[in-house]
N, C-alpha and C. Protein backbone atom coordinates (compact mmCIF):
# COMPACT_ATOMS: atom_id res chain seq x y z
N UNK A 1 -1.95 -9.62 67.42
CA UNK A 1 -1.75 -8.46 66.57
C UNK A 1 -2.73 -7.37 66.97
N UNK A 2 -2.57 -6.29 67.14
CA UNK A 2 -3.15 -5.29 67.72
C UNK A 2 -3.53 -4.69 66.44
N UNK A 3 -4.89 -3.96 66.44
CA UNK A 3 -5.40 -3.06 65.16
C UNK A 3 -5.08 -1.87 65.88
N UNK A 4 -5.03 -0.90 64.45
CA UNK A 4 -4.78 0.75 64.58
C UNK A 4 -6.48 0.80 64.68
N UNK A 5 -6.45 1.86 65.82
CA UNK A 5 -7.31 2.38 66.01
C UNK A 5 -7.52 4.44 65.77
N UNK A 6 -8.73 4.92 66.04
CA UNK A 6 -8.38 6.22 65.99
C UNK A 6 -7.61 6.98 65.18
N UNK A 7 -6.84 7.87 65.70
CA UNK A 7 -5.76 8.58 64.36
C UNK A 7 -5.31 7.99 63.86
N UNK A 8 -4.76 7.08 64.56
CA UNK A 8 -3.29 6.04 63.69
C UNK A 8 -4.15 5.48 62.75
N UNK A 9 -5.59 4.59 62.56
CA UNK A 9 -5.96 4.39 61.48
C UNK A 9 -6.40 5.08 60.55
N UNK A 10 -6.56 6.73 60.94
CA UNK A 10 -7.20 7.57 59.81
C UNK A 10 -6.20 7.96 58.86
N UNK A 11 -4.80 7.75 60.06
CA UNK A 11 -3.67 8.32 59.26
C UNK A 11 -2.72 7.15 58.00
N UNK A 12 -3.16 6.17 58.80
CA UNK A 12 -2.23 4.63 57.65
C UNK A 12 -3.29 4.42 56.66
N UNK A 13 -4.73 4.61 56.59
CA UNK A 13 -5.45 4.90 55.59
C UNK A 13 -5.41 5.71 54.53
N UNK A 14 -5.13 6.54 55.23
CA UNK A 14 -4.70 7.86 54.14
C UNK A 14 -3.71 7.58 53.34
N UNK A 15 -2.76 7.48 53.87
CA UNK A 15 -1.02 6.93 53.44
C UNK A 15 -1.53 6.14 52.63
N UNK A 16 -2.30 5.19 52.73
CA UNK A 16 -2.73 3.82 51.74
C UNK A 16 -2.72 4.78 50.66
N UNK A 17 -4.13 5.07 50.81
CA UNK A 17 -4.58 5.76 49.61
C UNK A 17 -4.21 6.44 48.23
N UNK A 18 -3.04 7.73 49.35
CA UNK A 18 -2.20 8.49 48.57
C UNK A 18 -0.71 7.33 48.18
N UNK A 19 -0.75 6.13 48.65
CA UNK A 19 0.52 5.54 47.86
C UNK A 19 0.40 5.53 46.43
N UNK A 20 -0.72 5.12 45.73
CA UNK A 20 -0.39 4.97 44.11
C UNK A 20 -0.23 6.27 43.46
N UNK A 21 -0.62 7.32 43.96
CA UNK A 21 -0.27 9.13 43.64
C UNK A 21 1.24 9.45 43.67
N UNK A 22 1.85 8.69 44.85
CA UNK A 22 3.56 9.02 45.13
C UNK A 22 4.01 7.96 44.16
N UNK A 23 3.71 6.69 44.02
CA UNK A 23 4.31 5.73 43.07
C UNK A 23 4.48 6.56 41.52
N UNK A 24 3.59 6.87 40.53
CA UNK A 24 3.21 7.67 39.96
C UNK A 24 3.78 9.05 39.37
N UNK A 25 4.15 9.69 40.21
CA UNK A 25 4.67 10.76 40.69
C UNK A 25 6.27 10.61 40.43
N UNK A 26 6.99 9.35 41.57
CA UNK A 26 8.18 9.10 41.25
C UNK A 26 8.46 8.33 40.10
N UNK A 27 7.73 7.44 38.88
CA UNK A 27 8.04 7.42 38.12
C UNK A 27 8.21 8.45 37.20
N UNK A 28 7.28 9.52 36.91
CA UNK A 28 7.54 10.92 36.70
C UNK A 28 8.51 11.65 36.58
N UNK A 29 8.53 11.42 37.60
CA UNK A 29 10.22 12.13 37.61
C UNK A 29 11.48 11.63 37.83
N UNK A 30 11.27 9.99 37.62
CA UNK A 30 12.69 9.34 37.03
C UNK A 30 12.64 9.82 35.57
N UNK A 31 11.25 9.76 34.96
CA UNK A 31 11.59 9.90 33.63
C UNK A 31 12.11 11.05 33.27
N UNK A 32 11.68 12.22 33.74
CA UNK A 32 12.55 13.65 33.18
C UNK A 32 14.21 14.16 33.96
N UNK A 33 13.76 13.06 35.07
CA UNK A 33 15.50 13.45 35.47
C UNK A 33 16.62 12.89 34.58
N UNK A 34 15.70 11.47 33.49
CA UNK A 34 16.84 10.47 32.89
C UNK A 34 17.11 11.53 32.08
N UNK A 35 15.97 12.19 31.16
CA UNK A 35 16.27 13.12 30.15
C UNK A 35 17.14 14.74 29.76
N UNK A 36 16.99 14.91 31.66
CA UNK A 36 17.90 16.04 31.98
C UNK A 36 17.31 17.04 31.00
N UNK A 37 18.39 17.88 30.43
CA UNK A 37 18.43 18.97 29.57
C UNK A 37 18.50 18.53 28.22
N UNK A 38 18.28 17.36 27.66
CA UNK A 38 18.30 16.50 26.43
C UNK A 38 16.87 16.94 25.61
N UNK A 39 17.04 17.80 24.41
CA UNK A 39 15.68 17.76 23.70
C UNK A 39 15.70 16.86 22.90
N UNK A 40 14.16 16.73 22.99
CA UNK A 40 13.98 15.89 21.55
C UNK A 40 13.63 16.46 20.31
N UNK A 41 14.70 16.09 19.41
CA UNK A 41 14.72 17.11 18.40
C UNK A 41 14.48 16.25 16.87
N UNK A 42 13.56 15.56 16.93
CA UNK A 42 14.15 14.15 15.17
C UNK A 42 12.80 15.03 14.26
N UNK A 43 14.48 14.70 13.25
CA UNK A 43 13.63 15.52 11.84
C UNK A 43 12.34 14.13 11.63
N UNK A 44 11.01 14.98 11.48
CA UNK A 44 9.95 14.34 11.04
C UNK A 44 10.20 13.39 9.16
N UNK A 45 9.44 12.10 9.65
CA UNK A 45 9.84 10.50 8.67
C UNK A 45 9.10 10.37 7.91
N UNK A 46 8.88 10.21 6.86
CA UNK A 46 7.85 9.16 6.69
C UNK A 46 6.78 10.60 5.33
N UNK A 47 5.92 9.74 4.96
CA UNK A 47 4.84 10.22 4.08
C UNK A 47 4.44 11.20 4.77
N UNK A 48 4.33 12.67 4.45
CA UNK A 48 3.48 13.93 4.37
C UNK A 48 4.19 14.16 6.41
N UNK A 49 4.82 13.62 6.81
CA UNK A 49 5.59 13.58 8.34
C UNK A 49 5.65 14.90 8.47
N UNK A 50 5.51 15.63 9.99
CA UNK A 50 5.55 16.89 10.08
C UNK A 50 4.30 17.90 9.48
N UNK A 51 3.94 17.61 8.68
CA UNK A 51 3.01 19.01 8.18
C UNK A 51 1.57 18.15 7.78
N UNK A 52 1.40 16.88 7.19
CA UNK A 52 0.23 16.15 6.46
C UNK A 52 0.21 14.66 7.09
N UNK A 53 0.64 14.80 8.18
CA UNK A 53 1.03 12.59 8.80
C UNK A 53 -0.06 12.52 8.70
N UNK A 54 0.05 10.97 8.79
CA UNK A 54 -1.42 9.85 9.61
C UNK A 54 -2.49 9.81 7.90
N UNK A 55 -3.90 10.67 9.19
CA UNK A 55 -5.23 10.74 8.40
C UNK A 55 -4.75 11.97 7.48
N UNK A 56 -4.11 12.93 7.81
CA UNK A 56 -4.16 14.15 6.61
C UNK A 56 -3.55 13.60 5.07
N UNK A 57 -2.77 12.65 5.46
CA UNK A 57 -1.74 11.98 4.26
C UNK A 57 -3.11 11.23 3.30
N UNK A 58 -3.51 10.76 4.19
CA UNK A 58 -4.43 9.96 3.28
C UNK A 58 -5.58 11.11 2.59
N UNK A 59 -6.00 11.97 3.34
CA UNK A 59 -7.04 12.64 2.71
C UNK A 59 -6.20 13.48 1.01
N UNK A 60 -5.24 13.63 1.67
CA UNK A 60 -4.00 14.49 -0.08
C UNK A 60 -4.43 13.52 -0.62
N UNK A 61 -4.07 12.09 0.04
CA UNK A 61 -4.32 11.03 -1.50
C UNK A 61 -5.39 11.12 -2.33
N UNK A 62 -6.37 10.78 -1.45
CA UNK A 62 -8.09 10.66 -1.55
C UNK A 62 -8.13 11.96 -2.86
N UNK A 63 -7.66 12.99 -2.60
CA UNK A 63 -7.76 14.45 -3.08
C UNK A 63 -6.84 14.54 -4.38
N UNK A 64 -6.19 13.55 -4.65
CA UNK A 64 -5.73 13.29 -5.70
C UNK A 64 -4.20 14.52 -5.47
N UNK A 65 -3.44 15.00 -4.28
CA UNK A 65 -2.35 15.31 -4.27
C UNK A 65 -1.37 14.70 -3.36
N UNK A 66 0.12 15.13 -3.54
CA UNK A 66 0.88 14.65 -3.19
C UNK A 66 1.18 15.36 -2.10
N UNK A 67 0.93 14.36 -1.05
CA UNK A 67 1.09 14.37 0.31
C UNK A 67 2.82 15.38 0.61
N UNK A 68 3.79 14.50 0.59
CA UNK A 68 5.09 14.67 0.36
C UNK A 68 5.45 16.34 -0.44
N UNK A 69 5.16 16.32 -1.26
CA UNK A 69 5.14 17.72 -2.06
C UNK A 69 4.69 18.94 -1.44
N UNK A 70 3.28 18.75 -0.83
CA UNK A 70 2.57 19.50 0.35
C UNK A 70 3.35 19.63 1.22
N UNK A 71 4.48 18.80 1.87
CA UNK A 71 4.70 18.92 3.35
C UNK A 71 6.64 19.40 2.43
N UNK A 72 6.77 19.36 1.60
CA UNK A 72 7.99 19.60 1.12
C UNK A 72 7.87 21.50 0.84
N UNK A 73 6.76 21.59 0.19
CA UNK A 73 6.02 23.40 0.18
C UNK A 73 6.11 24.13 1.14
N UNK A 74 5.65 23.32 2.36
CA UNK A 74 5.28 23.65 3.78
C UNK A 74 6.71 24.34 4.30
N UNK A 75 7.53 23.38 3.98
CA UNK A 75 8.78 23.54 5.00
C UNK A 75 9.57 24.47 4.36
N UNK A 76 9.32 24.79 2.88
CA UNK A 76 10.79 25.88 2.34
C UNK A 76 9.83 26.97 2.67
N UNK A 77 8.71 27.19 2.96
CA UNK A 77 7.80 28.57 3.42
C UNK A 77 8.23 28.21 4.92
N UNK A 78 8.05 27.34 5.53
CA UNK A 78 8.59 27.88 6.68
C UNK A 78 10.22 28.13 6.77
N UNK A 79 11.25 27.53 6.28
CA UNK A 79 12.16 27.83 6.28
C UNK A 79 12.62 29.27 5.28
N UNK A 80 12.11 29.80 4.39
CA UNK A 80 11.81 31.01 4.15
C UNK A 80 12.98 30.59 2.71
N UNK A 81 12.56 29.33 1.74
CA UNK A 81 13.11 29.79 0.71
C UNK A 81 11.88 29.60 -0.31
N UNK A 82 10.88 29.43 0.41
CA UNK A 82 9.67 30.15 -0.73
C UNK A 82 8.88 31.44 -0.10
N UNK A 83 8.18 32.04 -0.38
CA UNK A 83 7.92 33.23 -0.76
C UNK A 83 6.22 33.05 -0.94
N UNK A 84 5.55 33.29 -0.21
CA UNK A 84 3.95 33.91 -0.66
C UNK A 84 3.81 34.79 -0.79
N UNK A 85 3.42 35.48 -1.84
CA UNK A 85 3.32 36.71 -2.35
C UNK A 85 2.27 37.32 -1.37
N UNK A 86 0.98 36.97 -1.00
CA UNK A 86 0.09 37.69 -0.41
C UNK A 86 0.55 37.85 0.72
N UNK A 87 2.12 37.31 1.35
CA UNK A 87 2.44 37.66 2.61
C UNK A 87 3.58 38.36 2.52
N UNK A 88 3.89 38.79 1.54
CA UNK A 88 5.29 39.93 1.02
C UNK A 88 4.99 40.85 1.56
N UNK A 89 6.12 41.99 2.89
CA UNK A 89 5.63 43.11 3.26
C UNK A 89 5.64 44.26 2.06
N UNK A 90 6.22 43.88 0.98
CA UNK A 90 6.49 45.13 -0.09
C UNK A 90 4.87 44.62 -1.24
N UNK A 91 4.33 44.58 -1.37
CA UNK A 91 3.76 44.42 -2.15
C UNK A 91 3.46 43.92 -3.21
N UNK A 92 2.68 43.24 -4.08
CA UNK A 92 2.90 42.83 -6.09
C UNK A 92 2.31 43.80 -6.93
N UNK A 93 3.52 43.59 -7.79
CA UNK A 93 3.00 44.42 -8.95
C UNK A 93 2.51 43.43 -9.72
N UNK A 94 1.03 43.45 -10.52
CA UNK A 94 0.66 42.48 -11.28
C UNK A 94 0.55 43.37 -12.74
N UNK A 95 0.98 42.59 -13.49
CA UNK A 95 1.68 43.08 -14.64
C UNK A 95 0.73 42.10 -16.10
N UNK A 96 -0.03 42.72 -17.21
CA UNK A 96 -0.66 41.97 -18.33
C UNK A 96 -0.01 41.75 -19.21
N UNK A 97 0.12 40.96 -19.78
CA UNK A 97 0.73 40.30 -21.12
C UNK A 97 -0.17 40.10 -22.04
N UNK A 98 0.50 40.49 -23.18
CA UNK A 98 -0.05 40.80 -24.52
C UNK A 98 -1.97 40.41 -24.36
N UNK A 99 -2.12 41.62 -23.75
CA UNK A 99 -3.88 41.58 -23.77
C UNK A 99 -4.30 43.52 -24.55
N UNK A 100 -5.16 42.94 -24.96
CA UNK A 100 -5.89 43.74 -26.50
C UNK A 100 -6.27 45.12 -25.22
N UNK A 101 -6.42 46.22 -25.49
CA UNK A 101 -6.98 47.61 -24.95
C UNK A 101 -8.54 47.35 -24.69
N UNK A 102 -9.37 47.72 -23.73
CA UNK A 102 -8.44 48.29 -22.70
C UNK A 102 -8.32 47.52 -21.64
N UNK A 103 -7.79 46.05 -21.28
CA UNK A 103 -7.40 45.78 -20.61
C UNK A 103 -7.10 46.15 -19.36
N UNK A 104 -8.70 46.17 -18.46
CA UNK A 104 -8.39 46.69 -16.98
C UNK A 104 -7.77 45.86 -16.50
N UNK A 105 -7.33 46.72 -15.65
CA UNK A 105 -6.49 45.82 -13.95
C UNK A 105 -7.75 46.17 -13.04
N UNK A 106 -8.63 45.04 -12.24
CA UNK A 106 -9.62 44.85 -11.12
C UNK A 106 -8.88 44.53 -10.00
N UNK A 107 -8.67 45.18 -8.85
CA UNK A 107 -7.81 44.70 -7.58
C UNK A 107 -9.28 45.32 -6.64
N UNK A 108 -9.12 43.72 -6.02
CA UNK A 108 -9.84 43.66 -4.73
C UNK A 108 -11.34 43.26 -4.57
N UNK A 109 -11.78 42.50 -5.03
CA UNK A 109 -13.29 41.94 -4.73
C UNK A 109 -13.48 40.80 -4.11
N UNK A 110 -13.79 41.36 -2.55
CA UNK A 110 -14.58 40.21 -1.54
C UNK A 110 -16.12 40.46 -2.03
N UNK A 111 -16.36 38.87 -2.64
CA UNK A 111 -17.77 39.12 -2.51
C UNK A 111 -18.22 38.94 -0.54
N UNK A 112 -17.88 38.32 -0.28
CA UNK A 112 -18.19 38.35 1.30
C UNK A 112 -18.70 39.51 2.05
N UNK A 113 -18.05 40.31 1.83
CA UNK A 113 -17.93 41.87 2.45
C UNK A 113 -18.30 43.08 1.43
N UNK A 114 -18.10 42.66 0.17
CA UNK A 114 -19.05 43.58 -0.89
C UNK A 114 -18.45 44.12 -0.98
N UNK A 115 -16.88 44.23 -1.18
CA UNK A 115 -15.53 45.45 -0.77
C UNK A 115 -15.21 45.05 -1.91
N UNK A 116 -14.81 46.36 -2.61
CA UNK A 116 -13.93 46.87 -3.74
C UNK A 116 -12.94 47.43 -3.61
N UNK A 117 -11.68 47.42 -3.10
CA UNK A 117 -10.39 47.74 -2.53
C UNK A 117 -9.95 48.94 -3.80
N UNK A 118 -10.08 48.58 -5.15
CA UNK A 118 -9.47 49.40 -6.33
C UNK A 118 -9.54 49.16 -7.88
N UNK A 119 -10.11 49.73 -8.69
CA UNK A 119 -10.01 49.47 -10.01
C UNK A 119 -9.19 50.32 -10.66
N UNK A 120 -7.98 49.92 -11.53
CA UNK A 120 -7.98 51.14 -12.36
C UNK A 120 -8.03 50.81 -13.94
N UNK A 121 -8.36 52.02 -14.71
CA UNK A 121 -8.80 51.09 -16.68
C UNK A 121 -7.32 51.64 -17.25
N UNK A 122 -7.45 50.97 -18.20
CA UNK A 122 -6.25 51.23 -19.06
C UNK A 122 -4.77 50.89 -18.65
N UNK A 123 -4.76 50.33 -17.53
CA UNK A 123 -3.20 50.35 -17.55
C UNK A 123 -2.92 49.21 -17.34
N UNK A 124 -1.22 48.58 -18.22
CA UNK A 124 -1.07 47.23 -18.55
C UNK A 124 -0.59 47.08 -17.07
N UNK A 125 -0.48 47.64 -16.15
CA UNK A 125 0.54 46.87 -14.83
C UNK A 125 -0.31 48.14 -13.40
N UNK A 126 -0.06 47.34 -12.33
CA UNK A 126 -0.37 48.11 -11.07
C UNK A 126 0.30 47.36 -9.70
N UNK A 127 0.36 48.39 -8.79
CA UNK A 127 0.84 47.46 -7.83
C UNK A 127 -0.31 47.59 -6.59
N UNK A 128 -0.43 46.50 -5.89
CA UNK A 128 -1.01 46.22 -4.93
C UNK A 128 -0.53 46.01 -3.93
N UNK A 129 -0.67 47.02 -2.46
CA UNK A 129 -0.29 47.42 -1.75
C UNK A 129 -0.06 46.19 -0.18
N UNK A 130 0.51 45.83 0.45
CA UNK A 130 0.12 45.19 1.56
C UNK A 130 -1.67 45.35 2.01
N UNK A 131 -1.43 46.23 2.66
CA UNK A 131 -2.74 46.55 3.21
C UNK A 131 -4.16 46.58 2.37
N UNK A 132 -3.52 46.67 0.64
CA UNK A 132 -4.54 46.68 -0.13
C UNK A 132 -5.31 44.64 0.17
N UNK A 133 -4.26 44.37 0.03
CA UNK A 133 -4.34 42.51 0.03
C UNK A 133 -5.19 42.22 1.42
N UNK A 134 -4.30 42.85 2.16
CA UNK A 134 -5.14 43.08 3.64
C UNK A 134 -6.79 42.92 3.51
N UNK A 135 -7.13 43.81 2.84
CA UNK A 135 -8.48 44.28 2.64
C UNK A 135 -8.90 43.24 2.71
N UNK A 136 -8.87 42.65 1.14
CA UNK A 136 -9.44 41.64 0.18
C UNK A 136 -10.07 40.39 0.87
N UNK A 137 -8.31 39.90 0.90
CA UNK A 137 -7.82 38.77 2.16
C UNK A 137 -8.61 38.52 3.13
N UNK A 138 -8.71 39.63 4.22
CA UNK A 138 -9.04 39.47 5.62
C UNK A 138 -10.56 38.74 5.55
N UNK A 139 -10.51 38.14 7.21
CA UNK A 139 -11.70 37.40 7.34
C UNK A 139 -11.40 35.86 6.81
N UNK A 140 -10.77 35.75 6.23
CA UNK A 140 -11.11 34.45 5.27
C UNK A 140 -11.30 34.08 4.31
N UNK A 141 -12.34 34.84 3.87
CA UNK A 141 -13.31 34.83 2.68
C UNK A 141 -12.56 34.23 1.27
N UNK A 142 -13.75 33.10 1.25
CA UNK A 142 -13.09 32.10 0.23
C UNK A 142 -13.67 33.02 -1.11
N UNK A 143 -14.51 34.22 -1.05
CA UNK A 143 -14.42 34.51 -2.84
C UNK A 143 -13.67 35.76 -2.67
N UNK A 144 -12.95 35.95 -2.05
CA UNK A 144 -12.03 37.51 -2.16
C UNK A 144 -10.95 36.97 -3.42
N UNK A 145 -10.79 37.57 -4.27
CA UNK A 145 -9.80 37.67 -5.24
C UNK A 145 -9.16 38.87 -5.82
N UNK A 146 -8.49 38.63 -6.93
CA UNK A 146 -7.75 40.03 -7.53
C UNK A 146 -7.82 39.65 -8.86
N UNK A 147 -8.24 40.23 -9.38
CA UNK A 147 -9.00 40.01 -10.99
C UNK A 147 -8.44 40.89 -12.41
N UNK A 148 -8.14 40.56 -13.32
CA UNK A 148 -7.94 41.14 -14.42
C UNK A 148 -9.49 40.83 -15.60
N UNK A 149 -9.41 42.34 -15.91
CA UNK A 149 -11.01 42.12 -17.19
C UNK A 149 -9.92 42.21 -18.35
N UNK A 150 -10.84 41.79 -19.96
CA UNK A 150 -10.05 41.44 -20.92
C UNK A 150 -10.22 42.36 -21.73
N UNK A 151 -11.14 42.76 -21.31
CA UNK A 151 -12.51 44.02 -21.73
C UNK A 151 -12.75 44.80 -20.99
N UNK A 152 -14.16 45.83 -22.02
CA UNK A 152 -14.74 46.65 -20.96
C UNK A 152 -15.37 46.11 -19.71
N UNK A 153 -14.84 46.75 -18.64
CA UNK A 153 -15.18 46.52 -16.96
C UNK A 153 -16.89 46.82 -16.71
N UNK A 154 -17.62 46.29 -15.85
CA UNK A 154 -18.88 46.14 -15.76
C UNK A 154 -19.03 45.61 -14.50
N UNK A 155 -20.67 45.80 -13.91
CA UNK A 155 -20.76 45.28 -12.99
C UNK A 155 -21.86 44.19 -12.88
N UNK A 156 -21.47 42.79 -12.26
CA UNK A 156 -22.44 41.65 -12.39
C UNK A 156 -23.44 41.93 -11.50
N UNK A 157 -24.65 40.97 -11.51
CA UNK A 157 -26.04 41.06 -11.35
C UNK A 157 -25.55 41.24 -9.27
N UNK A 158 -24.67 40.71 -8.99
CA UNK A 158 -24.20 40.27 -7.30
C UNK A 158 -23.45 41.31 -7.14
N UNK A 159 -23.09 42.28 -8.02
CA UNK A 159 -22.01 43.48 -7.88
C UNK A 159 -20.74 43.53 -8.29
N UNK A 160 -20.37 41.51 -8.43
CA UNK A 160 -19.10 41.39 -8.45
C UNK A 160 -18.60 41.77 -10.06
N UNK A 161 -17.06 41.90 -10.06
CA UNK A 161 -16.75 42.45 -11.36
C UNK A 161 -17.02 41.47 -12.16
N UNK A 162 -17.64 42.36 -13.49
CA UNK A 162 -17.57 41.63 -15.40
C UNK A 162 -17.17 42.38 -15.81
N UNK A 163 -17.31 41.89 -17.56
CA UNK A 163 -16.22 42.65 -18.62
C UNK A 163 -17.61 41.91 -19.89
N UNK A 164 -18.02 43.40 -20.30
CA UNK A 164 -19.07 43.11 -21.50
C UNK A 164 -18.74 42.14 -22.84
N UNK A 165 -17.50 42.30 -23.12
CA UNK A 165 -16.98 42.29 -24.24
C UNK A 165 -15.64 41.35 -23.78
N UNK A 166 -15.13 41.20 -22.90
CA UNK A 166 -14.16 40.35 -22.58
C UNK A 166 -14.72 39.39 -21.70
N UNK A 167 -13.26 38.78 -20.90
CA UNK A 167 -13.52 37.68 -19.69
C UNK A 167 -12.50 38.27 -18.37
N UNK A 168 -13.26 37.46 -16.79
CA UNK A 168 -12.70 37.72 -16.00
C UNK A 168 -11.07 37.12 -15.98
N UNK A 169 -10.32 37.72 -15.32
CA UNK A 169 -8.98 36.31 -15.19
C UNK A 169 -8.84 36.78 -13.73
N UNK A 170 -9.29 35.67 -12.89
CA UNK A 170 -8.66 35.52 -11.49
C UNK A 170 -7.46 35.04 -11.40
N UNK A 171 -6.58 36.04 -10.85
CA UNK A 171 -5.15 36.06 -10.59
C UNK A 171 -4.30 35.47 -9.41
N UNK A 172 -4.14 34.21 -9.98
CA UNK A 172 -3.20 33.37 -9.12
C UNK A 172 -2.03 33.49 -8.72
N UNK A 173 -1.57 33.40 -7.63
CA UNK A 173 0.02 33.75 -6.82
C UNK A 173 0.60 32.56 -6.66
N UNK A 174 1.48 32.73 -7.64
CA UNK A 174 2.36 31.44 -7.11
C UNK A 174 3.49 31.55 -6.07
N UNK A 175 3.82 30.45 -5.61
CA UNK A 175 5.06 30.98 -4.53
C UNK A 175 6.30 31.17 -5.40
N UNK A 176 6.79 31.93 -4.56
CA UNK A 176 7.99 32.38 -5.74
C UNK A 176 9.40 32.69 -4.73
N UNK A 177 10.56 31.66 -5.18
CA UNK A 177 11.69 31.32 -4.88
C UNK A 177 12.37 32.48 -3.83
N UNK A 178 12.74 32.49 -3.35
CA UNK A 178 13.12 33.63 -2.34
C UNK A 178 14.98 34.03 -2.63
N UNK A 179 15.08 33.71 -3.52
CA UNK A 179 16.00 34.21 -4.28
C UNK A 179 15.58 35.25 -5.47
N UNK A 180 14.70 35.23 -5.99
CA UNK A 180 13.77 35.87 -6.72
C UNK A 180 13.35 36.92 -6.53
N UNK A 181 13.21 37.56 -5.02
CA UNK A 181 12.77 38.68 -4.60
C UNK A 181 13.64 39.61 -4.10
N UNK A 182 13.55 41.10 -3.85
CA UNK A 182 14.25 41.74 -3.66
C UNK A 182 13.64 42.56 -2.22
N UNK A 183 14.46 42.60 -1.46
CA UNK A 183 13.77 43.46 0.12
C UNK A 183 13.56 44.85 -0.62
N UNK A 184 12.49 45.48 -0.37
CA UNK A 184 11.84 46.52 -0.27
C UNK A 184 11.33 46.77 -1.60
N UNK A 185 11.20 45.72 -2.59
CA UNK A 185 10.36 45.94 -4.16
C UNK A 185 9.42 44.86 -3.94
N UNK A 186 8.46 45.28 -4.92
CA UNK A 186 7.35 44.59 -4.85
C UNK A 186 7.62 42.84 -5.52
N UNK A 187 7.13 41.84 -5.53
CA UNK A 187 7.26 40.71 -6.58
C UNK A 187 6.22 40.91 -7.86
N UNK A 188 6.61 40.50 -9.19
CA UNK A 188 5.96 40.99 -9.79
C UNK A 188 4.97 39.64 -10.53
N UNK A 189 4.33 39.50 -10.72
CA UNK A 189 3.23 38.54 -11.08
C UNK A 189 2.64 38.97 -12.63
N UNK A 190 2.73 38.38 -13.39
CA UNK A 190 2.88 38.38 -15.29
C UNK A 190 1.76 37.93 -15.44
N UNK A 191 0.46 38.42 -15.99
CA UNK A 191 -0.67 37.60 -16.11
C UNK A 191 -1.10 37.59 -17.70
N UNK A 192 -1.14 36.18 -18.25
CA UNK A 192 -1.10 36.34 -19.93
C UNK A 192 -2.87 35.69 -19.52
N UNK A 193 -2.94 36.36 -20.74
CA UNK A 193 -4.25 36.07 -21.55
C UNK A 193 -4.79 34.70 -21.50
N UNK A 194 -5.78 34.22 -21.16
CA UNK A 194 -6.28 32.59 -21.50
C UNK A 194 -6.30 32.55 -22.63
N UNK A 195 -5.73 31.56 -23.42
CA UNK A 195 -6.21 31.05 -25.16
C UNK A 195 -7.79 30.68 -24.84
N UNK A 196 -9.00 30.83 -25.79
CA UNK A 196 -9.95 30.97 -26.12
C UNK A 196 -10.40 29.31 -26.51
């Protein structure tokens, strides 16, 4: 038996080498030739599947919510039959219920950024603009809110809004049915009084 010497062995070496790269390779691409133009398309299974699987499912639990419910929220906002108000291009009108004079409307306090977007006194309803939310919103900022006083309006020791004589009400957005809304009006958000 004669050995490769010289090229011929630098070259059947090589070949060695690069064989498990071509092996590899052509399994590769048996697998996407089997699949052709075939997507894979399966509606997501199972507990919190698609939006909360696995470890997130468990942490909803841990957190005392429903996994399933979360990932059921998820999907009519993405499929667009719920509605986030802070992402409405028309705006909310937030509107007071039976609250005593003078009942300000407070729109816009990031404590983060120290931004006051708008106050106005006396009036039971106002609307808040995209870009006003924009303001508030942007960045992140976990204390940006939109506030109703119950009372006279004031300013706390941090800047952020009080009410001498009343209480704050931070104004919650619920999602709201997308049947419910109308293209180019604002959604309107009803804010009653806390019982005492």
């Amino acid at each position: 038996m004669q050995r490769a010497e010289g090229r011929k062995k630098n070259l059947l070496l090589t070949l060695w080498l690069l064989l498990p790269f071509a092996v590899l390779t052509g399994i590769v691409a048996i697998i996407f030739l089997s699949y052709g133009n075939q997507k894979m398309d399966a509606r997501p299974v199972g507990q919190g599947a698609g939006e909360t699987g696995g470890a997130n499912a468990l942490g909803e639990l841990i957190a005392g919510n429903d996994p399933l419910e979360r990932e059921r929220i998820a999907r009519d906002l993405r499929e667009g039959r719920l509605v986030d108000p802070l992402e409405w291009p028309h705006g909310v009108t937030i509107t007071r219920s039976d609250f005593e004079a003078p009942g300000w409307l407070v729109f816009g306090w990031n404590r983060s950024r120290q931004v006051w977007v708008r106050a106005t006194s006396t009036a039971s309803s106002g609307v808040i603009t995209p870009q006003e939310i924009n303001e508030v919103f942007r960045e992140g900022s976990t204390q940006a809110g939109i506030f109703i006083s119950t009372g006279n309006l004031t300013t706390g020791t941090e800047g952020q809004p009080a009410s001498e004589t009343g209480s704050i009400i931070r104004v919650r957005f619920p999602l709201v049915p997308a049947e419910e809304t109308t293209p180019g009006e604002p959604i309107e958000i009803v804010v009653e009084r806390p019982s005492d």
